[in-house]
PDB file of N, CA and C in Angstrom:
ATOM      1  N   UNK A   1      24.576   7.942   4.473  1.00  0.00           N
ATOM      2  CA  UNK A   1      24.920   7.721   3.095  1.00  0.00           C
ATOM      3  C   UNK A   1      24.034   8.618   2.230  1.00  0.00           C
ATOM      4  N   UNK A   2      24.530   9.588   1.229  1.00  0.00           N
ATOM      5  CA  UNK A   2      23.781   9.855   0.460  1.00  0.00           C
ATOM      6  C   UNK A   2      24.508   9.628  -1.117  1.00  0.00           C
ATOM      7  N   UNK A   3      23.782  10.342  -1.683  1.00  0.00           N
ATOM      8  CA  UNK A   3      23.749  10.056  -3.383  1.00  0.00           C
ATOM      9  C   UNK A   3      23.136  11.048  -3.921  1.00  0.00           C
ATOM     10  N   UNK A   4      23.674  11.126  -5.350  1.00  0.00           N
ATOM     11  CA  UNK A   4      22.865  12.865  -6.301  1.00  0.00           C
ATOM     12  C   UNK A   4      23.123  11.759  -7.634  1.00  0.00           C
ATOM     13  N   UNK A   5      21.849  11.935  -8.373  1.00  0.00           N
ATOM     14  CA  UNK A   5      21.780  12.016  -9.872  1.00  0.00           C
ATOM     15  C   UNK A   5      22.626  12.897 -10.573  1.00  0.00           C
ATOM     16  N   UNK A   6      22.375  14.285  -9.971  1.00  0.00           N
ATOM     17  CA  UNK A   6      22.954  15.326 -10.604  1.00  0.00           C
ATOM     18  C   UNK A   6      24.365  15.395 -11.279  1.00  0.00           C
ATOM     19  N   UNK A   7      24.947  14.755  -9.759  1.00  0.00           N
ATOM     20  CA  UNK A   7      26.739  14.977 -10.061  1.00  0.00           C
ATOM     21  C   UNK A   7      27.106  13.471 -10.219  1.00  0.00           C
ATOM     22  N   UNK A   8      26.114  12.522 -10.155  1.00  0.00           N
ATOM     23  CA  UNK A   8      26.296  11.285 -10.396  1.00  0.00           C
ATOM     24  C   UNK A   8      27.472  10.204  -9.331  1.00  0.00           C
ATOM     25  N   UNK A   9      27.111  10.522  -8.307  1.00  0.00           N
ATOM     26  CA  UNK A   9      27.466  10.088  -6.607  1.00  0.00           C
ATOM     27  C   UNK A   9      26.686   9.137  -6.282  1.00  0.00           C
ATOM     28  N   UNK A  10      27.792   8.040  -5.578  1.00  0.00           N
ATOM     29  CA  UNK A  10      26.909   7.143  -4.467  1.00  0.00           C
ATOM     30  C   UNK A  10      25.412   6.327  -4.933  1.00  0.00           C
ATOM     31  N   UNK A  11      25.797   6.295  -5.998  1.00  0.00           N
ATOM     32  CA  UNK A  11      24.262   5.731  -6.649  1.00  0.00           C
ATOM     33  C   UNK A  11      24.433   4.064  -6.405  1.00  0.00           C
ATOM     34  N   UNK A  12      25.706   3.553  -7.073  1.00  0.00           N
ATOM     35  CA  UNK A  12      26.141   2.654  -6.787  1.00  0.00           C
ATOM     36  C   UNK A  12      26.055   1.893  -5.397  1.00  0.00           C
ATOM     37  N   UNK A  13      26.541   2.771  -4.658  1.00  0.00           N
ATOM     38  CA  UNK A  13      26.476   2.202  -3.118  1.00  0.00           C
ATOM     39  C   UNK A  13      25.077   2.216  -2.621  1.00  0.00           C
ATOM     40  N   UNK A  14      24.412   3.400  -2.654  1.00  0.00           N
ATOM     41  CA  UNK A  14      22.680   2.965  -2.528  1.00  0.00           C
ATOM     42  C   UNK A  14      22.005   1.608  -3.237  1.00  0.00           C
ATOM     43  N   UNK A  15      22.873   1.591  -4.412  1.00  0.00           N
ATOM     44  CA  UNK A  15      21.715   0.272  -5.098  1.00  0.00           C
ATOM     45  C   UNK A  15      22.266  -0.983  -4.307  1.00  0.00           C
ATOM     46  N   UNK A  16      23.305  -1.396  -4.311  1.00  0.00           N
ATOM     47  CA  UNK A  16      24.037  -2.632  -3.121  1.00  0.00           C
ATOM     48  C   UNK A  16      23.431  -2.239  -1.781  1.00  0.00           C
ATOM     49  N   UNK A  17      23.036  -1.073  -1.027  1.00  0.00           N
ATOM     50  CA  UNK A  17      22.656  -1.120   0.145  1.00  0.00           C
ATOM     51  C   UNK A  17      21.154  -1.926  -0.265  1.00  0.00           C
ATOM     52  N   UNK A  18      20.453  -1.225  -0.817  1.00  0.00           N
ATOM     53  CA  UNK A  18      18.872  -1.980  -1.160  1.00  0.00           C
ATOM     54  C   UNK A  18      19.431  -3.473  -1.588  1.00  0.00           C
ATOM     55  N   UNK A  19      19.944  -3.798  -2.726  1.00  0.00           N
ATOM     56  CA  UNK A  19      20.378  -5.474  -2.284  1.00  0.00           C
ATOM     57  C   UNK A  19      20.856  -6.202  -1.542  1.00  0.00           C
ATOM     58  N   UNK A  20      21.613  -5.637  -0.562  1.00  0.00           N
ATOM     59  CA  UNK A  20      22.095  -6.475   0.714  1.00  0.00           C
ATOM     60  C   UNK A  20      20.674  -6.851   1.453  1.00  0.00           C
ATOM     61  N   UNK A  21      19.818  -5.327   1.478  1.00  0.00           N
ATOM     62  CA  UNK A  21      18.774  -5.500   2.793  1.00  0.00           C
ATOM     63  C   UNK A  21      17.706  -6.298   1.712  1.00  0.00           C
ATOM     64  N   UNK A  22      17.454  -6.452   0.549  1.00  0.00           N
ATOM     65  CA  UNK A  22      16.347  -7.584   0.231  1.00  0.00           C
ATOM     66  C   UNK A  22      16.922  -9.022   0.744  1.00  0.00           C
ATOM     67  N   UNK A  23      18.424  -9.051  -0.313  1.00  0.00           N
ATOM     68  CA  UNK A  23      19.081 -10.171   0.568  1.00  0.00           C
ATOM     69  C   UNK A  23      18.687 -10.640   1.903  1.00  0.00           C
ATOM     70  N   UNK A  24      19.221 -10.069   2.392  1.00  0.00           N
ATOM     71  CA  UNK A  24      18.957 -10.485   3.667  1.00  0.00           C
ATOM     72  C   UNK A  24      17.786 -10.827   4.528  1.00  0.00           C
ATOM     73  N   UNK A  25      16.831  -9.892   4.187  1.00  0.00           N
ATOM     74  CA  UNK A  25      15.551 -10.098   4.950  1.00  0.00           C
ATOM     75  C   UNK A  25      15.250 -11.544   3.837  1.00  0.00           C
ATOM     76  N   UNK A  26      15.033 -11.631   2.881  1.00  0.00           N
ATOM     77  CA  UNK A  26      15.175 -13.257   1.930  1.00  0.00           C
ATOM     78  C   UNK A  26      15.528 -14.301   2.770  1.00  0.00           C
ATOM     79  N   UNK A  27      17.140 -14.416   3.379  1.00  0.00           N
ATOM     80  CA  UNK A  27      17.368 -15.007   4.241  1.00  0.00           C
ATOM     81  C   UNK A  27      16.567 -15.478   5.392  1.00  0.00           C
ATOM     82  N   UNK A  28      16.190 -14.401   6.220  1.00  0.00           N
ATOM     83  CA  UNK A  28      15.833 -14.078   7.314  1.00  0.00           C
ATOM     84  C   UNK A  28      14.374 -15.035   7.409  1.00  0.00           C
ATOM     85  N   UNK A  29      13.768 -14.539   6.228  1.00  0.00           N
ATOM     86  CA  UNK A  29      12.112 -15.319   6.412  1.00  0.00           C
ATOM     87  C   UNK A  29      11.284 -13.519   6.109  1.00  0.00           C
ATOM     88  N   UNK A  30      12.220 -12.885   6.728  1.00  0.00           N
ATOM     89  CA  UNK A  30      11.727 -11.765   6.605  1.00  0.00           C
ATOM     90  C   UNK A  30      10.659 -11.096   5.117  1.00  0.00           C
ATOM     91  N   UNK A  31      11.027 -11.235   4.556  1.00  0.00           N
ATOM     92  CA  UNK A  31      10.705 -10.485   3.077  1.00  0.00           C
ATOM     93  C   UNK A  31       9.479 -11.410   2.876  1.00  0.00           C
ATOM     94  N   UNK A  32       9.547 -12.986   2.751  1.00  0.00           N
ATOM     95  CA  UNK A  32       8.618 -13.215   2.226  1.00  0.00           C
ATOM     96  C   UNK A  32       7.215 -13.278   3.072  1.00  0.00           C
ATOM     97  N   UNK A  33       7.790 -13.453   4.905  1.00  0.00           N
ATOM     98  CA  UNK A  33       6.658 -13.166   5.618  1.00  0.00           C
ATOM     99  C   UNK A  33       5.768 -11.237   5.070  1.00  0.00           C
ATOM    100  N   UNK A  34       6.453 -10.629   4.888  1.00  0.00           N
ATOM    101  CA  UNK A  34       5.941  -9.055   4.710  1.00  0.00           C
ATOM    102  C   UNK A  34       4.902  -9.413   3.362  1.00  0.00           C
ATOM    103  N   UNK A  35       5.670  -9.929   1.883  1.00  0.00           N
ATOM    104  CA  UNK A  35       5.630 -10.235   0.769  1.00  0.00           C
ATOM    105  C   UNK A  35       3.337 -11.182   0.968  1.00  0.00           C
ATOM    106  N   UNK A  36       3.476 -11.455   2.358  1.00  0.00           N
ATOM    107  CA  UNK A  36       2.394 -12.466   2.489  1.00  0.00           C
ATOM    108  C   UNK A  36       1.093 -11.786   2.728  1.00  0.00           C
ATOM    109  N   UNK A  37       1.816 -10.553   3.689  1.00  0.00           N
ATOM    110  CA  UNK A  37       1.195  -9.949   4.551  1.00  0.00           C
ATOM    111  C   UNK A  37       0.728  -9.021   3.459  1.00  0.00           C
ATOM    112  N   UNK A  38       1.278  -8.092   2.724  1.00  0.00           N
ATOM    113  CA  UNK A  38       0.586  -7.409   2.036  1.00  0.00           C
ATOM    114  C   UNK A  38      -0.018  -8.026   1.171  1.00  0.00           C
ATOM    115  N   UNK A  39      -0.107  -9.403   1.032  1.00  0.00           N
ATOM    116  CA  UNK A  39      -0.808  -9.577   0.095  1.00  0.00           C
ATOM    117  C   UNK A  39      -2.292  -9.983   0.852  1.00  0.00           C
ATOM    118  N   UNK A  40      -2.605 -10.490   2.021  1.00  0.00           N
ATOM    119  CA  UNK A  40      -3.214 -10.489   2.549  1.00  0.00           C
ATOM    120  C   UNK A  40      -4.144  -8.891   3.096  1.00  0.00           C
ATOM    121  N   UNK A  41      -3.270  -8.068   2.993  1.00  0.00           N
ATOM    122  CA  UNK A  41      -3.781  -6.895   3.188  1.00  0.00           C
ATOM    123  C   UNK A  41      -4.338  -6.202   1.903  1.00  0.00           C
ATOM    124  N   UNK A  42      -3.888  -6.721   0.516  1.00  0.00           N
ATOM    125  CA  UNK A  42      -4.503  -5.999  -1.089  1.00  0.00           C
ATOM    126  C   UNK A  42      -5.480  -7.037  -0.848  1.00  0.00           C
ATOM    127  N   UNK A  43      -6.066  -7.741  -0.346  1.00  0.00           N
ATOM    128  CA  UNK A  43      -7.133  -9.224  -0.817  1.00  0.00           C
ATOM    129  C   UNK A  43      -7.742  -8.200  -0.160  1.00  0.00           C
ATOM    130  N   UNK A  44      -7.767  -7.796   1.264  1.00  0.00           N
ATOM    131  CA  UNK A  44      -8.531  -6.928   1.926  1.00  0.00           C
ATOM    132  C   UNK A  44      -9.282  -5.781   1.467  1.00  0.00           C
ATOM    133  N   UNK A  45      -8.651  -5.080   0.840  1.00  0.00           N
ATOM    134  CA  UNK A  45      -8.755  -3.794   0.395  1.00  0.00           C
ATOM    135  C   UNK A  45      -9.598  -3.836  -1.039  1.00  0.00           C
ATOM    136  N   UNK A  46      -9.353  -4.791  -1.602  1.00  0.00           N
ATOM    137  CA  UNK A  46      -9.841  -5.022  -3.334  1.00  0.00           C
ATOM    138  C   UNK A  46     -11.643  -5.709  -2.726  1.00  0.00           C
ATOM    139  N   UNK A  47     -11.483  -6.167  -1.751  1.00  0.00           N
ATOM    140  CA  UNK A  47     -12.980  -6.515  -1.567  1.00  0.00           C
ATOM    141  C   UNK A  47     -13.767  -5.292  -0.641  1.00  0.00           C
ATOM    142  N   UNK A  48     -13.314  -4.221  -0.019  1.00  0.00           N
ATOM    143  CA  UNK A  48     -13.694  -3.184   1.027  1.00  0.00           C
ATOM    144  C   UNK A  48     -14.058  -2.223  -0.532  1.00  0.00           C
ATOM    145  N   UNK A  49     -13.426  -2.252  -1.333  1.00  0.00           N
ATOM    146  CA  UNK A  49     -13.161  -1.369  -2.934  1.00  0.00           C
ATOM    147  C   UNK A  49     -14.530  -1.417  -3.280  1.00  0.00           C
ATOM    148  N   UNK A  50     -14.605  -3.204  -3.709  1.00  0.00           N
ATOM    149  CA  UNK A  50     -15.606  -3.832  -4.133  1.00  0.00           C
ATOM    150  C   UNK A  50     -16.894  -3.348  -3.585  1.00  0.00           C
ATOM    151  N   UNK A  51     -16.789  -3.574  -2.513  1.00  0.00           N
ATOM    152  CA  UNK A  51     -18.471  -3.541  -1.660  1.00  0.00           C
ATOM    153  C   UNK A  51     -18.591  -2.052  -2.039  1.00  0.00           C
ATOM    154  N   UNK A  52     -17.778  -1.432  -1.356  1.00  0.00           N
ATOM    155  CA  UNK A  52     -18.142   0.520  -1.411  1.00  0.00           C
ATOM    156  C   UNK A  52     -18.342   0.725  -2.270  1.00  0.00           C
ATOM    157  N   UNK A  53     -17.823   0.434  -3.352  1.00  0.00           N
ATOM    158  CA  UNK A  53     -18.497   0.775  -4.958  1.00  0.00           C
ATOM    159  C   UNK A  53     -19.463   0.379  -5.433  1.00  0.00           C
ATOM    160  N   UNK A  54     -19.994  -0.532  -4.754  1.00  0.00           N
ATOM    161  CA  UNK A  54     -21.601  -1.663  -5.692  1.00  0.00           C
ATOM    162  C   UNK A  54     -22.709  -0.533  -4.461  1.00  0.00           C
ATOM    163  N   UNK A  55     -22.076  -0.409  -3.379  1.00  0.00           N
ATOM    164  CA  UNK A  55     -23.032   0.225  -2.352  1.00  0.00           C
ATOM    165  C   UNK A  55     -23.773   1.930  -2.644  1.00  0.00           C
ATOM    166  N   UNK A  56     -22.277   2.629  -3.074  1.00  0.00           N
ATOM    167  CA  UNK A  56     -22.478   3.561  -3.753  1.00  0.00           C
ATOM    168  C   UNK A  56     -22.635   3.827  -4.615  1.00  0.00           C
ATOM    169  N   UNK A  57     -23.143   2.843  -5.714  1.00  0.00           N
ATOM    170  CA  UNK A  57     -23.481   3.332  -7.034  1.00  0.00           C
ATOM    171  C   UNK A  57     -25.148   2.503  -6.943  1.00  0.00           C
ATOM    172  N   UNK A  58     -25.247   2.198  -5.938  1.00  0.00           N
ATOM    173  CA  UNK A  58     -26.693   1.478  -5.943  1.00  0.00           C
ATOM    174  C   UNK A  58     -27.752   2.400  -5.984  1.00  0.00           C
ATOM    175  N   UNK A  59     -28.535   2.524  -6.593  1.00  0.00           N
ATOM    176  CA  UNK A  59     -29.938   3.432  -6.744  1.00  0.00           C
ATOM    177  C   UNK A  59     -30.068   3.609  -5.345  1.00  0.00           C
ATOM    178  N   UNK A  60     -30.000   5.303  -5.164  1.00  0.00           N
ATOM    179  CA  UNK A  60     -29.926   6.338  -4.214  1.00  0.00           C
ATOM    180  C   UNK A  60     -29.160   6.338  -2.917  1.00  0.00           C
ATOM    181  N   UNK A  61     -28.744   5.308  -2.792  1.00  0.00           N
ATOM    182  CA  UNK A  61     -27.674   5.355  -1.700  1.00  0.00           C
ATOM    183  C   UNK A  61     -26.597   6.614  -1.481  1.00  0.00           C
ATOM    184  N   UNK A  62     -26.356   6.970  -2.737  1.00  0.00           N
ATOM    185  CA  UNK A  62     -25.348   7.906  -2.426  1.00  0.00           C
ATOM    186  C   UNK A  62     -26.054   9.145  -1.885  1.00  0.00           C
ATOM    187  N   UNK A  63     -27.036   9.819  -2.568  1.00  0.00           N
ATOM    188  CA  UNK A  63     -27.962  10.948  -1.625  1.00  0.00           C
ATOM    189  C   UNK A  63     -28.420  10.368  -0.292  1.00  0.00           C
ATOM    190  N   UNK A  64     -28.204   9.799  -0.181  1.00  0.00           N
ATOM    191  CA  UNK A  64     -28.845   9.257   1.693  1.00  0.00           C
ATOM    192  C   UNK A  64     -27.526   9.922   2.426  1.00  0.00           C
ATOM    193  N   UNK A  65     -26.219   9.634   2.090  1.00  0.00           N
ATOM    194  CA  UNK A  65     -25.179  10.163   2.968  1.00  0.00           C
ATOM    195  C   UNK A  65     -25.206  11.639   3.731  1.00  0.00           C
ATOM    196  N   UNK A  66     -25.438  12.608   2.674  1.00  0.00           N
ATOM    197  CA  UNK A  66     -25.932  13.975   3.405  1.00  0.00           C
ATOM    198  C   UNK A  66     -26.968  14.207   3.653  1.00  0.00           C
ATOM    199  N   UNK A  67     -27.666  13.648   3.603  1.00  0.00           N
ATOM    200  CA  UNK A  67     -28.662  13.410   4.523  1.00  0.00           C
ATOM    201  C   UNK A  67     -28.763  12.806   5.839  1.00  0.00           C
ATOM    202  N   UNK A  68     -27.636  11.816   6.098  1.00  0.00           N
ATOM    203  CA  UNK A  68     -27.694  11.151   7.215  1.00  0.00           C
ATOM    204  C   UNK A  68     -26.553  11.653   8.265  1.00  0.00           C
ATOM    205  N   UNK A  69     -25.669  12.154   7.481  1.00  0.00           N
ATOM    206  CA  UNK A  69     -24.668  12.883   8.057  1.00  0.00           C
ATOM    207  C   UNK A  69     -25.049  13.911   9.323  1.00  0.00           C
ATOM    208  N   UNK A  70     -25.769  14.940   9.335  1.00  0.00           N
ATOM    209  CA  UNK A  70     -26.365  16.055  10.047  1.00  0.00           C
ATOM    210  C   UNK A  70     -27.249  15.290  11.744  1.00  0.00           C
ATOM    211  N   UNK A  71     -27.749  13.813  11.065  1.00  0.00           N
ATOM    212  CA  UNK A  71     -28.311  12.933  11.950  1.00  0.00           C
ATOM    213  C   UNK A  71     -26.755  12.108  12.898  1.00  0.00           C
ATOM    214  N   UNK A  72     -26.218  12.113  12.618  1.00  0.00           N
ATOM    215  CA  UNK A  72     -24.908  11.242  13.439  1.00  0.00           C
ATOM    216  C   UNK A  72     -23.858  12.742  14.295  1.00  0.00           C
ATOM    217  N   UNK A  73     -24.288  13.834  13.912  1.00  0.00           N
ATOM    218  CA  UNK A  73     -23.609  14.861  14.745  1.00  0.00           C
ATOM    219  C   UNK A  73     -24.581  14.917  15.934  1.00  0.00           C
TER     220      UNK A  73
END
């Protein structure tokens, strides 16, 4: 299936394909198990954010890295 803005094609049928498949995975359990999961995975990430940023902005931590770098080769 494709579709063009340009000549103004198949746009229609793309947007019903994306609503059948939310539909459905809705049904399924599908969507909202994913819907859980990433959210479990942004909780993750917003606290990995968190730490690396308080770590690296902590008085001199960040000059220690090339410095320590040359030591781990």
């Amino acid at each position: 299936m494709t579709c063009s803005s340009l000549e103004n094609t198949g746009i229609e049928e793309i947007w019903q394909l994306a609503l059948d498949f939310v539909e459905n995975t809705k049904q399924s359990g599908v969507f909202d198990k994913r819907r859980r999961e990433q959210s479990v995975e942004w909780i993750h990430k917003l606290v990995n954010d968190y730490f690396k940023t308080r770590f690296f902005n902590h008085n001199g931590e960040r000059e220690l890295i090339p410095q320590s770098e040359p030591e781990v080769l």
